[in-house]
C-alpha atoms as a PDB file:
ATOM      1  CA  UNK A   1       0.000   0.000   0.000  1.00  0.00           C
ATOM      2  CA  UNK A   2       3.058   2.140   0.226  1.00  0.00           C
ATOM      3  CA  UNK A   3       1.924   3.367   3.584  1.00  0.00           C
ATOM      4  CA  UNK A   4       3.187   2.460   7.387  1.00  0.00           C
ATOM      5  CA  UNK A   5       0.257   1.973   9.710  1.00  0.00           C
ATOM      6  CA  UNK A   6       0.957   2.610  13.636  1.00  0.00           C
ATOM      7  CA  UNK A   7      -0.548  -0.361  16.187  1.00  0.00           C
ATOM      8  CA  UNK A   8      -2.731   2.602  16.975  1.00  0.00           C
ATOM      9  CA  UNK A   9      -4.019   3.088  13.990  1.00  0.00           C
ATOM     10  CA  UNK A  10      -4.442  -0.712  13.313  1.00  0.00           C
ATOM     11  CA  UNK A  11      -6.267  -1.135  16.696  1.00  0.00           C
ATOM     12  CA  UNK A  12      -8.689   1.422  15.826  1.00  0.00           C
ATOM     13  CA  UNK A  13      -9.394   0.316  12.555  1.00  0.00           C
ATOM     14  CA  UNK A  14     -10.085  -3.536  14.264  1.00  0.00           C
ATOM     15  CA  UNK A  15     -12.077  -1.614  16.375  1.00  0.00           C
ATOM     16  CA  UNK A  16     -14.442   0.507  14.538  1.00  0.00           C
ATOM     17  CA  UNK A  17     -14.779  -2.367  12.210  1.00  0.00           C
ATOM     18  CA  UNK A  18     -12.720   0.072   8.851  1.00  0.00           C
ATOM     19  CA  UNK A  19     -10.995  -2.218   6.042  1.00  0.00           C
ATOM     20  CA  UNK A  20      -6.988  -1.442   6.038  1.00  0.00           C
ATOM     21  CA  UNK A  21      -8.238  -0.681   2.253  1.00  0.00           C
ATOM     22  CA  UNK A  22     -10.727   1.938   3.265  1.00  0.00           C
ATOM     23  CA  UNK A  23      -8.019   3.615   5.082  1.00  0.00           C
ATOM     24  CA  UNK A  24      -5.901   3.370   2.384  1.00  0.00           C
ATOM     25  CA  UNK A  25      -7.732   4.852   0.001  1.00  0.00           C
ATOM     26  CA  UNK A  26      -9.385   7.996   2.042  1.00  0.00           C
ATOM     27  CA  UNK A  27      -5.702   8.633   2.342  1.00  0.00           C
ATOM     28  CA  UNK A  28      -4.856   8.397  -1.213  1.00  0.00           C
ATOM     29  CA  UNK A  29      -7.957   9.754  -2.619  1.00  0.00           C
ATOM     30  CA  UNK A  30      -9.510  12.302  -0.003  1.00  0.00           C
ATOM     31  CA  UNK A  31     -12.398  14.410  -0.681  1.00  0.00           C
ATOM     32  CA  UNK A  32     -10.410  17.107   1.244  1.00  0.00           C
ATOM     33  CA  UNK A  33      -8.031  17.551   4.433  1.00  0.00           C
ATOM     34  CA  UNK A  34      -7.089  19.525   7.228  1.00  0.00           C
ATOM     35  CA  UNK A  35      -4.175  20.057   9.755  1.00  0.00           C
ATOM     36  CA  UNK A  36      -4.285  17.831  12.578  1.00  0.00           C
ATOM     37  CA  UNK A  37      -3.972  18.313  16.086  1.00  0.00           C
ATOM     38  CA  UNK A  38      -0.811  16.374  16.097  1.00  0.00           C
ATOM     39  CA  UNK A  39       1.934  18.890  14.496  1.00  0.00           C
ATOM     40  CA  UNK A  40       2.961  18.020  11.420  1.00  0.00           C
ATOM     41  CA  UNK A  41       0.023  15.802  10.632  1.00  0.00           C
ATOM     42  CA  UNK A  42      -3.216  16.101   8.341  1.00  0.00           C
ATOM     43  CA  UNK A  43      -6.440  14.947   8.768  1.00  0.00           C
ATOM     44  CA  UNK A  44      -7.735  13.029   5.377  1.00  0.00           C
ATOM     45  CA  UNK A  45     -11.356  12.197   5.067  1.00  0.00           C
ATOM     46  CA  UNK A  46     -13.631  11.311   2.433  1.00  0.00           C
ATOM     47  CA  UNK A  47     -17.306  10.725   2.976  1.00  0.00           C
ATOM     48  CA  UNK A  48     -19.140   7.467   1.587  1.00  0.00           C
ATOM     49  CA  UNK A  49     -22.296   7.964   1.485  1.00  0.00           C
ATOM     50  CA  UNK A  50     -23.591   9.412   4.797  1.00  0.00           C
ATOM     51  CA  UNK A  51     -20.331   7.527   6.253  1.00  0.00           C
ATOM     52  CA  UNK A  52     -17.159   9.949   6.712  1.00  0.00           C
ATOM     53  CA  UNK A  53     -14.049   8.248   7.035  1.00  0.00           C
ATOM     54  CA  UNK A  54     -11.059  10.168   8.721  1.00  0.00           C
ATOM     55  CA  UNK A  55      -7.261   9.148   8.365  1.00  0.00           C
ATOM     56  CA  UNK A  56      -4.616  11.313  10.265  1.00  0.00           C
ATOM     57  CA  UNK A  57      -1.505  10.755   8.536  1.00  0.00           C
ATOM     58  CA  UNK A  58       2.063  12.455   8.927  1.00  0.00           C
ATOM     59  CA  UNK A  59       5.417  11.791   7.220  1.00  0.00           C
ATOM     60  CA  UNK A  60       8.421  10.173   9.095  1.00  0.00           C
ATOM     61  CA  UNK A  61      11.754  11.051   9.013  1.00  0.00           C
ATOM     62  CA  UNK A  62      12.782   9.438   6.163  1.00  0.00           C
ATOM     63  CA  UNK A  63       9.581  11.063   4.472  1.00  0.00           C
ATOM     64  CA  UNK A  64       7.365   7.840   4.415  1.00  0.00           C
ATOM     65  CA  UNK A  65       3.696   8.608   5.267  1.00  0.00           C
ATOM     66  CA  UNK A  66       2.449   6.633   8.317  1.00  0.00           C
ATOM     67  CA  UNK A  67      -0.990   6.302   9.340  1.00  0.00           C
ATOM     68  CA  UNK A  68      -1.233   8.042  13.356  1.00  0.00           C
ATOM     69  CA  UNK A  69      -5.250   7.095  13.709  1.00  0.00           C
ATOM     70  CA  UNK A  70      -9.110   6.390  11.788  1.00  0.00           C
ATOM     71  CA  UNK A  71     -12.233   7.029  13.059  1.00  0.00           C
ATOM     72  CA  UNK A  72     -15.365   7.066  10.458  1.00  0.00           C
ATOM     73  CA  UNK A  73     -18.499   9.099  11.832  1.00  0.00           C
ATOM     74  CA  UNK A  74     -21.928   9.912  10.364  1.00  0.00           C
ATOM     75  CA  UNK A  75     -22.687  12.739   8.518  1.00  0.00           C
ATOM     76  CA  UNK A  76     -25.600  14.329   6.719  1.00  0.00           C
ATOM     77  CA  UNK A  77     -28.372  13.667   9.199  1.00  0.00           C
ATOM     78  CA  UNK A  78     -26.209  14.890  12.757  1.00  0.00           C
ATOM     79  CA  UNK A  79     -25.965  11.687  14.068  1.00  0.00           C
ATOM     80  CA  UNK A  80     -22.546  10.326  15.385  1.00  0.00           C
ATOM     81  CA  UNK A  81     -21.141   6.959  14.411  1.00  0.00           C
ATOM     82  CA  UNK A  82     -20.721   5.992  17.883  1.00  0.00           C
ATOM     83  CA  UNK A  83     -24.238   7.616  19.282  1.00  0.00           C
ATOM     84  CA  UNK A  84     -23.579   5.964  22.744  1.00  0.00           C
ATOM     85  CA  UNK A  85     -20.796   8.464  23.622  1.00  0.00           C
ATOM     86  CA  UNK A  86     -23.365  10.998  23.330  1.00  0.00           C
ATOM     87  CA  UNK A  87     -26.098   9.502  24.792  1.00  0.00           C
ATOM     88  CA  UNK A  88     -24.771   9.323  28.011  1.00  0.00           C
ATOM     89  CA  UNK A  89     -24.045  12.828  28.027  1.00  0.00           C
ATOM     90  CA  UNK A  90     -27.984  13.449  27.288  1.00  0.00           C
ATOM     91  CA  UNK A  91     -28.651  10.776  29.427  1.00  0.00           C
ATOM     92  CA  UNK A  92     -27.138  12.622  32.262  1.00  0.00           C
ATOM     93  CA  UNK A  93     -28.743  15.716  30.813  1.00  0.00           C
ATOM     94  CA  UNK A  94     -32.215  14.771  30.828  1.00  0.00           C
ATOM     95  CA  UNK A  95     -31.983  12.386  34.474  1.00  0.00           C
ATOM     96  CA  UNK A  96     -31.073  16.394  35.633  1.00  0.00           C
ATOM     97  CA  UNK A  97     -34.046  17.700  34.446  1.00  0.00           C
ATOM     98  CA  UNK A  98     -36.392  15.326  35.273  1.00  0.00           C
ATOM     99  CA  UNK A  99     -35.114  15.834  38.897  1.00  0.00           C
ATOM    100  CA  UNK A 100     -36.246  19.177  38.996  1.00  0.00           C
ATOM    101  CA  UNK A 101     -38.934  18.984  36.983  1.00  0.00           C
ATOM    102  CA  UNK A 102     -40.250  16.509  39.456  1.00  0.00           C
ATOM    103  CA  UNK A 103     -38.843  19.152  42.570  1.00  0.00           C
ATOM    104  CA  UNK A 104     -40.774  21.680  40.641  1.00  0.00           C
ATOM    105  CA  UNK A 105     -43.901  19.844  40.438  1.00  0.00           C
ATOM    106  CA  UNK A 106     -43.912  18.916  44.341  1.00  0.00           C
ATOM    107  CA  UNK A 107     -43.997  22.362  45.080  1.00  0.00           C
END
């Protein structure tokens, strides 16, 4: 493939279930990019359908590209990939209110 992939990378793409391929070719053939958080790196992606996969990428020393991490999220309709991340923040969220929805009502 003409790429090095990190274990990180390679866990996370066992993981969240994303072919080595699928990296690959977000990488190669990205619908656009971005600097990522990492200096030095950028932040591939390229959206299948309402799937968005992302592939941070940087080059090594010897000016290879290796593969840092993938994620692939949902885009389009606002819902994440990985919803239960966020559902236990709104979980949390609405347990709140109906606390004091329920104080409010006793009074």
């Amino acid at each position: 493939m003409g790429l090095i992939f990190t274990n990180h990378a390679i866990d996370r793409l066992y993981e969240r279930g994303i072919a080595q391929s699928d990296a690959w070719y977000t990488f190669s053939h990205p619908d656009g990019y971005l600097p990522g958080s990492t200096p030095g790196s950028t932040k591939y992606y390229k959206n299948y359908g309402q799937q968005r996969i992302e592939v941070v990428a940087k080059q090594n020393e010897k000016r290879e590209w290796v593969i840092l991490s993938c994620w692939s999220k949902m885009v389009g309709n606002g819902r994440p990939m990985f919803p239960h991340r966020e559902n236990l923040f709104w979980a949390l969220v609405k347990k709140l209110a109906s606390k004091l929805w329920g104080e409010i009502k006793k009074r």
